[in-house]
PDB file of N, CA and C in Angstrom:
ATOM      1  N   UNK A   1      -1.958 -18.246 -17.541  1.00  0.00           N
ATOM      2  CA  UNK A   1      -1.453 -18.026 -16.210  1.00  0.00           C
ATOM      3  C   UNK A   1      -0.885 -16.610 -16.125  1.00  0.00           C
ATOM      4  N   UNK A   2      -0.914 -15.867 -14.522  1.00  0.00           N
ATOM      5  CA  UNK A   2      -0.914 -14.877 -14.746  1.00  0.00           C
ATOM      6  C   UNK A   2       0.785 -14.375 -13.740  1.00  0.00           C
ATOM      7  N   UNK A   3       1.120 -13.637 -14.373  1.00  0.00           N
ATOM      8  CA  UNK A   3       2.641 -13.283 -13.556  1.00  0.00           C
ATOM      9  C   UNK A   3       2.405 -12.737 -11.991  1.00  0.00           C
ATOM     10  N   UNK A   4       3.295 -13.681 -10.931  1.00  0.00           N
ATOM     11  CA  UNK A   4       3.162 -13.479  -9.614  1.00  0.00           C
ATOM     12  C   UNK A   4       3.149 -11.687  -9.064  1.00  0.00           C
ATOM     13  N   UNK A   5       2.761 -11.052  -8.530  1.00  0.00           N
ATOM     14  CA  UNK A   5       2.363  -9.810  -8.153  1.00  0.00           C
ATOM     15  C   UNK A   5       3.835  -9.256  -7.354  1.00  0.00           C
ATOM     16  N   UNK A   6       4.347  -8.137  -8.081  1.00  0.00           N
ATOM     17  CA  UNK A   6       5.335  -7.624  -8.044  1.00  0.00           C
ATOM     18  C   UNK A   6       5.423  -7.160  -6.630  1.00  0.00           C
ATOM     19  N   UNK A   7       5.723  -7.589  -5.452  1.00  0.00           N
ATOM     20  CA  UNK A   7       5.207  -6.765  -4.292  1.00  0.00           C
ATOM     21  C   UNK A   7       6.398  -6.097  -3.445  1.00  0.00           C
ATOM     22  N   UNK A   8       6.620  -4.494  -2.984  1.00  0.00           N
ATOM     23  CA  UNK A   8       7.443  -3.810  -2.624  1.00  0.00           C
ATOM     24  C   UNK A   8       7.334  -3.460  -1.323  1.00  0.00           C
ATOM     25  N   UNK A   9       7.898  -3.504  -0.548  1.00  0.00           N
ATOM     26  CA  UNK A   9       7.892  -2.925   0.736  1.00  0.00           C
ATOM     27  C   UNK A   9       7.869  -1.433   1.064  1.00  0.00           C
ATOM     28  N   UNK A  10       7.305  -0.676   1.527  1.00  0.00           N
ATOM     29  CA  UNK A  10       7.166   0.578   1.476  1.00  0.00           C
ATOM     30  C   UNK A  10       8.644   0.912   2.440  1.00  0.00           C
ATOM     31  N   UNK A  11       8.853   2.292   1.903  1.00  0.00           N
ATOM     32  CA  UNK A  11      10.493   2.913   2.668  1.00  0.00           C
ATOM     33  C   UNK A  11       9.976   3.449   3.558  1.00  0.00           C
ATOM     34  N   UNK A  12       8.498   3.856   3.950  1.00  0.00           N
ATOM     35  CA  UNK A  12       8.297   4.469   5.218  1.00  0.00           C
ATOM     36  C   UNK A  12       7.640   3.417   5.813  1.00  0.00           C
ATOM     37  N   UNK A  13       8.114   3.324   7.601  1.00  0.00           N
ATOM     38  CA  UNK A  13       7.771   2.294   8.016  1.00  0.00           C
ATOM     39  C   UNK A  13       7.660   3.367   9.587  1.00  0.00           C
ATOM     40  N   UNK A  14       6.792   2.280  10.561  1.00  0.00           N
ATOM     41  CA  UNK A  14       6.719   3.114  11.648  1.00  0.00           C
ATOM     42  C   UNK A  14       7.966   3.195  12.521  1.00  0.00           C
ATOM     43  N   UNK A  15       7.920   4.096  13.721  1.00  0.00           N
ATOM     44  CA  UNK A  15       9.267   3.539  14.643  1.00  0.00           C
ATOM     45  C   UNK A  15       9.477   2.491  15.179  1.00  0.00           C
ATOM     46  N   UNK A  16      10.436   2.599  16.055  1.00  0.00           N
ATOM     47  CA  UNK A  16      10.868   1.142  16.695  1.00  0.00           C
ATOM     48  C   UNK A  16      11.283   0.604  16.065  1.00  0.00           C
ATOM     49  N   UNK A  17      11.017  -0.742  15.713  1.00  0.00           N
ATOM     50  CA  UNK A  17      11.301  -1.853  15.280  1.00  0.00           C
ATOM     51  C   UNK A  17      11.374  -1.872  13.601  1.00  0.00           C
ATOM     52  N   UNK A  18      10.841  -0.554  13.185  1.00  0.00           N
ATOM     53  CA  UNK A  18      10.496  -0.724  11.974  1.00  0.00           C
ATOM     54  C   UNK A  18       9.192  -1.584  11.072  1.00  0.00           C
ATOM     55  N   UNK A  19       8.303  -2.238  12.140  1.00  0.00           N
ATOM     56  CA  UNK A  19       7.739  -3.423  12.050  1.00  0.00           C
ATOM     57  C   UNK A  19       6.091  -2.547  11.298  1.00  0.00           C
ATOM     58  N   UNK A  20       5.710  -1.693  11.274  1.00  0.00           N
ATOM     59  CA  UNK A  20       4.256  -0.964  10.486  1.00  0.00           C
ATOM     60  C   UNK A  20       4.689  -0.700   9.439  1.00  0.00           C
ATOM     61  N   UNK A  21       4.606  -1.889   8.462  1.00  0.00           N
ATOM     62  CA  UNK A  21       5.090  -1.416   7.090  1.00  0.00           C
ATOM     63  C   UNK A  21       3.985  -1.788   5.912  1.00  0.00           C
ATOM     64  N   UNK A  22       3.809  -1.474   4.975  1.00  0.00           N
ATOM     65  CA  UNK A  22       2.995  -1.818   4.191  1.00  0.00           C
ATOM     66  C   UNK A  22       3.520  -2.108   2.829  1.00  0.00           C
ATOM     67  N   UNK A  23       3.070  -3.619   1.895  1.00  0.00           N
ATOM     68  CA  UNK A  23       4.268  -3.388   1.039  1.00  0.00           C
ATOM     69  C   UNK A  23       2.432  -3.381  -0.462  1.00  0.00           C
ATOM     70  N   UNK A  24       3.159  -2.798  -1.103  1.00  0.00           N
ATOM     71  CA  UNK A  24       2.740  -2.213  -2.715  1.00  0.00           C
ATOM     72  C   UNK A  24       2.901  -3.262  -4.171  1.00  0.00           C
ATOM     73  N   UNK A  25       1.877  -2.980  -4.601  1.00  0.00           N
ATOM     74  CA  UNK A  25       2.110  -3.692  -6.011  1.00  0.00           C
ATOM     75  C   UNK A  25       1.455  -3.226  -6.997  1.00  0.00           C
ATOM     76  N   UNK A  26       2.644  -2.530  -7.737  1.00  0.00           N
ATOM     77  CA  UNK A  26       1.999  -1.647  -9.279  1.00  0.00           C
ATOM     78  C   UNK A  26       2.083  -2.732 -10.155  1.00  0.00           C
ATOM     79  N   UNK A  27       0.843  -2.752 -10.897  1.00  0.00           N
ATOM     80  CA  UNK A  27       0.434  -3.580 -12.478  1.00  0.00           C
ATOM     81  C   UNK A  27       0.301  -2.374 -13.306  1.00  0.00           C
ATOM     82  N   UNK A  28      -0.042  -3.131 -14.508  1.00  0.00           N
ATOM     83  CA  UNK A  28      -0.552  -1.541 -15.503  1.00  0.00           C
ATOM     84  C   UNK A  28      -1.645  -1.033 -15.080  1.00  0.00           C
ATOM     85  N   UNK A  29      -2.946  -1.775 -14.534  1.00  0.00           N
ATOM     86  CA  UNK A  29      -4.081  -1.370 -14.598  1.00  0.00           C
ATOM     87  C   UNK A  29      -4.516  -0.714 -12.818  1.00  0.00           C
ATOM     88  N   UNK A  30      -3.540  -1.463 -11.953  1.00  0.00           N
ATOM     89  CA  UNK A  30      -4.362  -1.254 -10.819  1.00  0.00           C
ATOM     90  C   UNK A  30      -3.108  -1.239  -9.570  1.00  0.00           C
ATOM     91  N   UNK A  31      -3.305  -1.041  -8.653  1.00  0.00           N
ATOM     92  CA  UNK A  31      -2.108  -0.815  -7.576  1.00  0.00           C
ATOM     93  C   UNK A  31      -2.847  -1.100  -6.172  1.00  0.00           C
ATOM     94  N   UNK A  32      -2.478  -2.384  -5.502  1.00  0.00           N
ATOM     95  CA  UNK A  32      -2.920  -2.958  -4.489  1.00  0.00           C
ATOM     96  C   UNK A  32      -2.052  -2.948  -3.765  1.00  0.00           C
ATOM     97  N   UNK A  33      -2.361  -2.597  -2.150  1.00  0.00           N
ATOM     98  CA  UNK A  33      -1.611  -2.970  -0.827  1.00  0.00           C
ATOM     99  C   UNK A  33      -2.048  -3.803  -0.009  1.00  0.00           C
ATOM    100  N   UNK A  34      -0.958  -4.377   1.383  1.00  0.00           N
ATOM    101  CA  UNK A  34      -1.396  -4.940   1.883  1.00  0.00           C
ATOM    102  C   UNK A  34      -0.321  -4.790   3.293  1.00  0.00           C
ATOM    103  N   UNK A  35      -0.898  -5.710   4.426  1.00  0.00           N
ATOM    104  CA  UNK A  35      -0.029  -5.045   5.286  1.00  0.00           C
ATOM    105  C   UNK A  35       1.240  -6.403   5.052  1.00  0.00           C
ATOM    106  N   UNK A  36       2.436  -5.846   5.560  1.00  0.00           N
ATOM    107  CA  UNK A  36       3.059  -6.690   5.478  1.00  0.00           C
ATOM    108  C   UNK A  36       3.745  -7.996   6.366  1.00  0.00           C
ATOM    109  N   UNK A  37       3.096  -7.245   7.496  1.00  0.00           N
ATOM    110  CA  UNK A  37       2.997  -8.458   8.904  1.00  0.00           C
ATOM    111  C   UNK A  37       1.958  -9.593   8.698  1.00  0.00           C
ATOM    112  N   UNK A  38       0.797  -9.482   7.580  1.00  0.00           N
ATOM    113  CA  UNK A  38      -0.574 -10.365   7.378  1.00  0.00           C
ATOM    114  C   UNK A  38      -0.732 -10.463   5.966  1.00  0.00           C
ATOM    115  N   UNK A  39       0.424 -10.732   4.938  1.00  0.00           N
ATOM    116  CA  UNK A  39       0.136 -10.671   3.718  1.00  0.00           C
ATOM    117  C   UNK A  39      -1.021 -11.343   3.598  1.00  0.00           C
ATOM    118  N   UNK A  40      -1.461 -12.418   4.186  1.00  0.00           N
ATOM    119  CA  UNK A  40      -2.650 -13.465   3.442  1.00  0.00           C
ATOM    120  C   UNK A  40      -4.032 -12.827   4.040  1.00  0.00           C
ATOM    121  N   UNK A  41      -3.726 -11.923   4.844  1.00  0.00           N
ATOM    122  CA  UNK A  41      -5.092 -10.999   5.446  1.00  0.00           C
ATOM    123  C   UNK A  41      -6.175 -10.384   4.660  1.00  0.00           C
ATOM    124  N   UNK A  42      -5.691 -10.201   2.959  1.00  0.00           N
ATOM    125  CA  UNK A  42      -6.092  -9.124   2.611  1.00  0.00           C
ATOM    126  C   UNK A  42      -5.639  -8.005   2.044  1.00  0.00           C
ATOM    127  N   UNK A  43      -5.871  -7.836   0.522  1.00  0.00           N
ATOM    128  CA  UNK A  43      -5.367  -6.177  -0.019  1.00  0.00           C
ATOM    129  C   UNK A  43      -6.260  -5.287  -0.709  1.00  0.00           C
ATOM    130  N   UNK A  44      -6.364  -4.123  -0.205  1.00  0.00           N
ATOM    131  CA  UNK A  44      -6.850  -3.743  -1.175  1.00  0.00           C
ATOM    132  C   UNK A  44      -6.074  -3.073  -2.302  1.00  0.00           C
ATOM    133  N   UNK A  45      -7.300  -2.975  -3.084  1.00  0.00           N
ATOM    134  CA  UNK A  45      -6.910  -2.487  -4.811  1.00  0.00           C
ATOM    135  C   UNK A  45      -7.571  -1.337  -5.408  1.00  0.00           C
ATOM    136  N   UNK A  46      -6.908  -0.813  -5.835  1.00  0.00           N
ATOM    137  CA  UNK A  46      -7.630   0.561  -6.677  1.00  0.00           C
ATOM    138  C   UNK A  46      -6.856   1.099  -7.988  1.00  0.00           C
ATOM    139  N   UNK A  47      -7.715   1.622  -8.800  1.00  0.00           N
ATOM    140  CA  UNK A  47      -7.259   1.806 -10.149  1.00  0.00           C
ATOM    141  C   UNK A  47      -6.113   2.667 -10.141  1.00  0.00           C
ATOM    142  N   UNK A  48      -5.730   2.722 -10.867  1.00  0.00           N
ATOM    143  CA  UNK A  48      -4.296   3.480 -11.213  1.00  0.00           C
ATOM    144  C   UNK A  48      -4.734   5.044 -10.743  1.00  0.00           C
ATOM    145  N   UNK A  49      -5.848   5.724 -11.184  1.00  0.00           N
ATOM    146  CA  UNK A  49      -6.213   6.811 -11.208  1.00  0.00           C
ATOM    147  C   UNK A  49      -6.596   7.142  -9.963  1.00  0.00           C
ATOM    148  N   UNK A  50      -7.014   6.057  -9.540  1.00  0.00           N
ATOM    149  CA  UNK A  50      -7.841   6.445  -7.855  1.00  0.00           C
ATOM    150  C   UNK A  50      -6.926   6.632  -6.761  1.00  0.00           C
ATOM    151  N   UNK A  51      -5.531   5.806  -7.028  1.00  0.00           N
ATOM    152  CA  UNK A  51      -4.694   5.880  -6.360  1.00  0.00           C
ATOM    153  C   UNK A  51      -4.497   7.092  -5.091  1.00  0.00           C
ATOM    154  N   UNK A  52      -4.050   7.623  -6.020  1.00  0.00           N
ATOM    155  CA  UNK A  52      -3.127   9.427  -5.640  1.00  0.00           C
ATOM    156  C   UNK A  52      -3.813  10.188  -4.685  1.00  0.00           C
ATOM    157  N   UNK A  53      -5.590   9.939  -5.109  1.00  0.00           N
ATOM    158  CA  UNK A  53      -6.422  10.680  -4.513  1.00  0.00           C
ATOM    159  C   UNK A  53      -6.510  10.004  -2.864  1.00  0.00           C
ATOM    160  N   UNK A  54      -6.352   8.307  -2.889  1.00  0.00           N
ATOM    161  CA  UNK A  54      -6.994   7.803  -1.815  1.00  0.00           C
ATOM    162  C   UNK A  54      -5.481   8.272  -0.595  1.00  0.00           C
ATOM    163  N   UNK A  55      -4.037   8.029  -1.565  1.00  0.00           N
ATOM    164  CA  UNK A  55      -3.229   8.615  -0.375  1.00  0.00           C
ATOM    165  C   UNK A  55      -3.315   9.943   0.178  1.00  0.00           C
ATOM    166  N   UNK A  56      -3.560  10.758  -0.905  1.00  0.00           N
ATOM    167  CA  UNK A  56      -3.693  12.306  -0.813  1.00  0.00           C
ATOM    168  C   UNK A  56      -5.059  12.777   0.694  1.00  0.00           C
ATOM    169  N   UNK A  57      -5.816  11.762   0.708  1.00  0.00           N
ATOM    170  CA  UNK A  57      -6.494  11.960   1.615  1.00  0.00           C
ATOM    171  C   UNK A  57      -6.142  10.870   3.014  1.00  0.00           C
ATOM    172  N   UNK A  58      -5.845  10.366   3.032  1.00  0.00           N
ATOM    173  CA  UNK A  58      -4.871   9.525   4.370  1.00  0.00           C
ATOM    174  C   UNK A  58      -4.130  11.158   4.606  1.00  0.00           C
ATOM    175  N   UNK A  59      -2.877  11.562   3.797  1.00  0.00           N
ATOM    176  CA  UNK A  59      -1.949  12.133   4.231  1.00  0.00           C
ATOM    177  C   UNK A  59      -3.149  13.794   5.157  1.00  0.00           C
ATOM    178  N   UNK A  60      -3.916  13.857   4.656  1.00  0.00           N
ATOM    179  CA  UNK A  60      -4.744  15.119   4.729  1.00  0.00           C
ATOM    180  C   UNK A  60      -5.330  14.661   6.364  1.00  0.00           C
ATOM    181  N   UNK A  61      -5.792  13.681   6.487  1.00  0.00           N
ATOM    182  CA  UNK A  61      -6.290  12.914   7.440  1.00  0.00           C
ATOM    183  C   UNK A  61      -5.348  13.186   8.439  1.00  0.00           C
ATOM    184  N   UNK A  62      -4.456  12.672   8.644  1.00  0.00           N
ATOM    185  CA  UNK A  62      -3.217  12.598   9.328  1.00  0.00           C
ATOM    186  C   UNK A  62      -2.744  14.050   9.857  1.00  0.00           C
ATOM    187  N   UNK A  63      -2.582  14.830   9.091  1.00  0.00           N
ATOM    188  CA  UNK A  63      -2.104  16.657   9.091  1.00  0.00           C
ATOM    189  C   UNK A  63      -3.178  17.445  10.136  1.00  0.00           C
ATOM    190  N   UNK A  64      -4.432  16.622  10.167  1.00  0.00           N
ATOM    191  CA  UNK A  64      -5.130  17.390  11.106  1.00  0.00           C
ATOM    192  C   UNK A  64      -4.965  17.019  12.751  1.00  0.00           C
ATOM    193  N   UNK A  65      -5.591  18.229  12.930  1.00  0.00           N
ATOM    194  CA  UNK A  65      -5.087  18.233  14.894  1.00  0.00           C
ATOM    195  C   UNK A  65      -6.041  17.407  15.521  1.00  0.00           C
TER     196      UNK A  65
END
C-alpha cells in the first residue's frame, strides 16, 4: 500500500474570493497538480525534471501582451 499523496495548496491564488487555487503534490519521482475546487476532476503529473520547464513556460505565456 502506497502513502496518501501529500497535497498543498498553492500561496498564489486568484483575486476576490481567493477561490483559483491550485493545490501540489511533491513525491520523489514526480509532482502532480490539480485544481482545488475539482480535486476528483483530474491531475496532472510530470517528472521532477519536467516540472520547472512546464511552469517556466505558463509564466512566459502569461508575460506576453
Amino acid at each position: 500500500m502506497t502513502a496518501p499523496t501529500p497535497w498543498k495548496k498553492s500561496s498564489h491564488s486568484g483575486g476576490g474570493e481567493g477561490n483559483d487555487c491550485v493545490e501540489v503534490a511533491d513525491t520523489a519521482t514526480h509532482i502532480s497538480i490539480r485544481d482545488s475546487k475539482a480535486p476528483a476532476a483530474g491531475t496532472l503529473t510530470f517528472a521532477v525534471a519536467s516540472f520547472a520547464p512546464f511552469v517556466n513556460a505558463l509564466k512566459d505565456r502569461a508575460s506576453r501582451p
